[in-house]
Protein backbone atom coordinates (compact mmCIF):
# COMPACT_ATOMS: atom_id res chain seq x y z
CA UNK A 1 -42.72 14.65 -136.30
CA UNK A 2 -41.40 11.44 -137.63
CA UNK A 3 -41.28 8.09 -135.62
CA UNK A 4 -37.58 8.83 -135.31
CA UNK A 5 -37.73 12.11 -133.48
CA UNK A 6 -40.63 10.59 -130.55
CA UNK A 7 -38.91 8.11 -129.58
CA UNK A 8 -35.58 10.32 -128.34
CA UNK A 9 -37.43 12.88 -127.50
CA UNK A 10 -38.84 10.37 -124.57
CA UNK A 11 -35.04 9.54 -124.30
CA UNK A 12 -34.57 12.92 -123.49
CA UNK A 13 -37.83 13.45 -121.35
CA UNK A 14 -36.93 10.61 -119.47
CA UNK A 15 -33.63 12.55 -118.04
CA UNK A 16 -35.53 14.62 -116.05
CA UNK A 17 -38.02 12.16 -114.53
CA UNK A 18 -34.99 9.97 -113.68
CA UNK A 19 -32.78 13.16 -111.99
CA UNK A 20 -34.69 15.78 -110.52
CA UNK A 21 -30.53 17.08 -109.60
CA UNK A 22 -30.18 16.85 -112.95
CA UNK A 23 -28.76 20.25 -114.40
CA UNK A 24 -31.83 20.99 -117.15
CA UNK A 25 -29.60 23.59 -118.28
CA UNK A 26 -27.50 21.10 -119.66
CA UNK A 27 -30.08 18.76 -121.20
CA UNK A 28 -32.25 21.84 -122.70
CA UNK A 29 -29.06 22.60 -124.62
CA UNK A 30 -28.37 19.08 -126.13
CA UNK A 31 -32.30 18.89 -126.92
CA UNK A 32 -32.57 22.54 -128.47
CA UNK A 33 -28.98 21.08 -130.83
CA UNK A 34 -30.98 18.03 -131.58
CA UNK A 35 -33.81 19.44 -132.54
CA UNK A 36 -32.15 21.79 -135.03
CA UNK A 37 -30.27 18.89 -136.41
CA UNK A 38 -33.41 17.33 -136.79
CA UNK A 39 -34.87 18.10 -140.12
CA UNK A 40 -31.15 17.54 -141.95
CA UNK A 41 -31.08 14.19 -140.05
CA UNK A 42 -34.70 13.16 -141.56
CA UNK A 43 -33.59 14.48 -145.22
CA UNK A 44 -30.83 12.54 -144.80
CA UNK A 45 -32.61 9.34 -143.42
CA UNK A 46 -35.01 10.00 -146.45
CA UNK A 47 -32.39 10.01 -148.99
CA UNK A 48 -30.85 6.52 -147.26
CA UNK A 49 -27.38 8.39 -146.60
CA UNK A 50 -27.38 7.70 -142.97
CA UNK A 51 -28.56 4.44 -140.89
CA UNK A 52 -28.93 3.70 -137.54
CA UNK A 53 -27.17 1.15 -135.86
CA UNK A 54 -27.48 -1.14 -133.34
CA UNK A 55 -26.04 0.84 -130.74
CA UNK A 56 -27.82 4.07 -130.95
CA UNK A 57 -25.92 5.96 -133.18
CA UNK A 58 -26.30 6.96 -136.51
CA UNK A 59 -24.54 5.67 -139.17
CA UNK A 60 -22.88 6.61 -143.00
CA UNK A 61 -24.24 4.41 -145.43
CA UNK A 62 -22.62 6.10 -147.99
CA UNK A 63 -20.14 8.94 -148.57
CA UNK A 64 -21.04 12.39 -147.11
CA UNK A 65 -20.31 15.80 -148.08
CA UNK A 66 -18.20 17.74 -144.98
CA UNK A 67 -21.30 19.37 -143.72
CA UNK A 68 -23.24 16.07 -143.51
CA UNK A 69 -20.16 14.37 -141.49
CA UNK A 70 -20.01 17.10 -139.11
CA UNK A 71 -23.82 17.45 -138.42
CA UNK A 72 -23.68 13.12 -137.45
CA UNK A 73 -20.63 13.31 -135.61
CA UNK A 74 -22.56 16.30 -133.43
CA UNK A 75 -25.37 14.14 -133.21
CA UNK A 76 -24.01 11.67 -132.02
CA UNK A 77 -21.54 13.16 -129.48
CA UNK A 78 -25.14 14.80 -128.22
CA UNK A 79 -26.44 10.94 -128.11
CA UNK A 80 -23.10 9.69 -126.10
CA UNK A 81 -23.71 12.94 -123.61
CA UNK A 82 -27.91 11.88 -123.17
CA UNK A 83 -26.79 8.07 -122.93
CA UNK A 84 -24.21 8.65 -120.24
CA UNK A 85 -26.64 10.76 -118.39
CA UNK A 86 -29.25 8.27 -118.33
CA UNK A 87 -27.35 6.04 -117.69
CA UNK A 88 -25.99 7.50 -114.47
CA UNK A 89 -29.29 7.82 -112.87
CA UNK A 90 -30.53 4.41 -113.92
CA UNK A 91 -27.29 2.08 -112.65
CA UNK A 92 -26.96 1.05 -116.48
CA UNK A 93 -24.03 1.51 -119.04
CA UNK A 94 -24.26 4.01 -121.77
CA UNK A 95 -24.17 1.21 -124.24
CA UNK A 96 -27.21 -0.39 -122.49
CA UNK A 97 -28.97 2.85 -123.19
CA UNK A 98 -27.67 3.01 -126.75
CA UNK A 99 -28.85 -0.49 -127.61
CA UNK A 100 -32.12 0.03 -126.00
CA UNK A 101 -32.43 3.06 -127.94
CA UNK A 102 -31.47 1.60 -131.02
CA UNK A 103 -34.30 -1.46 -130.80
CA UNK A 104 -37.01 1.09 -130.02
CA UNK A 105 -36.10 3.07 -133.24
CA UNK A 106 -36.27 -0.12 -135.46
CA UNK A 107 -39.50 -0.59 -134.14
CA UNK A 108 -40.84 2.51 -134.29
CA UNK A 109 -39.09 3.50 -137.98
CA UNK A 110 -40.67 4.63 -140.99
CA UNK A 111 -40.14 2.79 -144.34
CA UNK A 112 -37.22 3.02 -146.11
CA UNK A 113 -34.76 3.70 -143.13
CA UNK A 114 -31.77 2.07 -142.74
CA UNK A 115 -31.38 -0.08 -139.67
CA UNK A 116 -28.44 -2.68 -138.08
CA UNK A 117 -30.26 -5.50 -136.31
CA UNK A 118 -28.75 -6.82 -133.37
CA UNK A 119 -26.83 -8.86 -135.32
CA UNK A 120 -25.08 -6.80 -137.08
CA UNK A 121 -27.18 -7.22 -140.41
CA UNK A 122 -27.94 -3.64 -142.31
CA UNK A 123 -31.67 -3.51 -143.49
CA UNK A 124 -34.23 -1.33 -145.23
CA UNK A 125 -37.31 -1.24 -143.30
């Protein structure tokens, strides 16, 4: 599992420490999409075509084929979903989650993948 995938998985985890009312329905859908999304995300975080940016979402750092578009734009409509659910149980803002999200990744990421500091600066790490 690569140091991407642990640290939303804990994202995720955290959703139903935070909201026992929480419908786990709901949640074990978005995580069961993730997860098949997973191993296309990695190739493509391998091959430097996607980033991720400094508000928790991924990012094109290049042009992508149709199927490559689709598969980030349903990640990260899953993301904006788990963000706005966390955020509801933990008085924050979606984008807070995001951006916390977002700094644990760049700590946490393997070499090579593309990151946006908080400034706004792309790197390779």
């Amino acid at each position: 599992m690569s140091t991407i995938t642990r640290p939303f998985l804990l994202v995720l985890g955290l959703l139903f420490v935070a909201s026992p009312a929480f419908a786990a329905d709901s949640a074990n859908v978005i995580k069961d999409r993730m997860l098949q999304r997973q191993p296309t995300l990695e190739k493509m975080w391998a091959h430097g075509l996607i980033g991720e940016n400094n508000t928790g979402y991924i990012t094109p750092m290049t042009e992508l084929s149709k199927d490559q578009t689709q598969i980030v734009a349903q990640e990260n409509a899953d993301r904006k979903q788990i963000y706005s659910m966390i955020a509801s149980q933990t008085s924050s803002t979606p984008e807070q989650v995001g951006a916390q999200r977002a700094l644990r990744i760049a700590q946490g990421a393997d070499k090579g993948l593309w990151i946006q500091s908080k400034e706004g600066k792309w790197y390779r790490k």
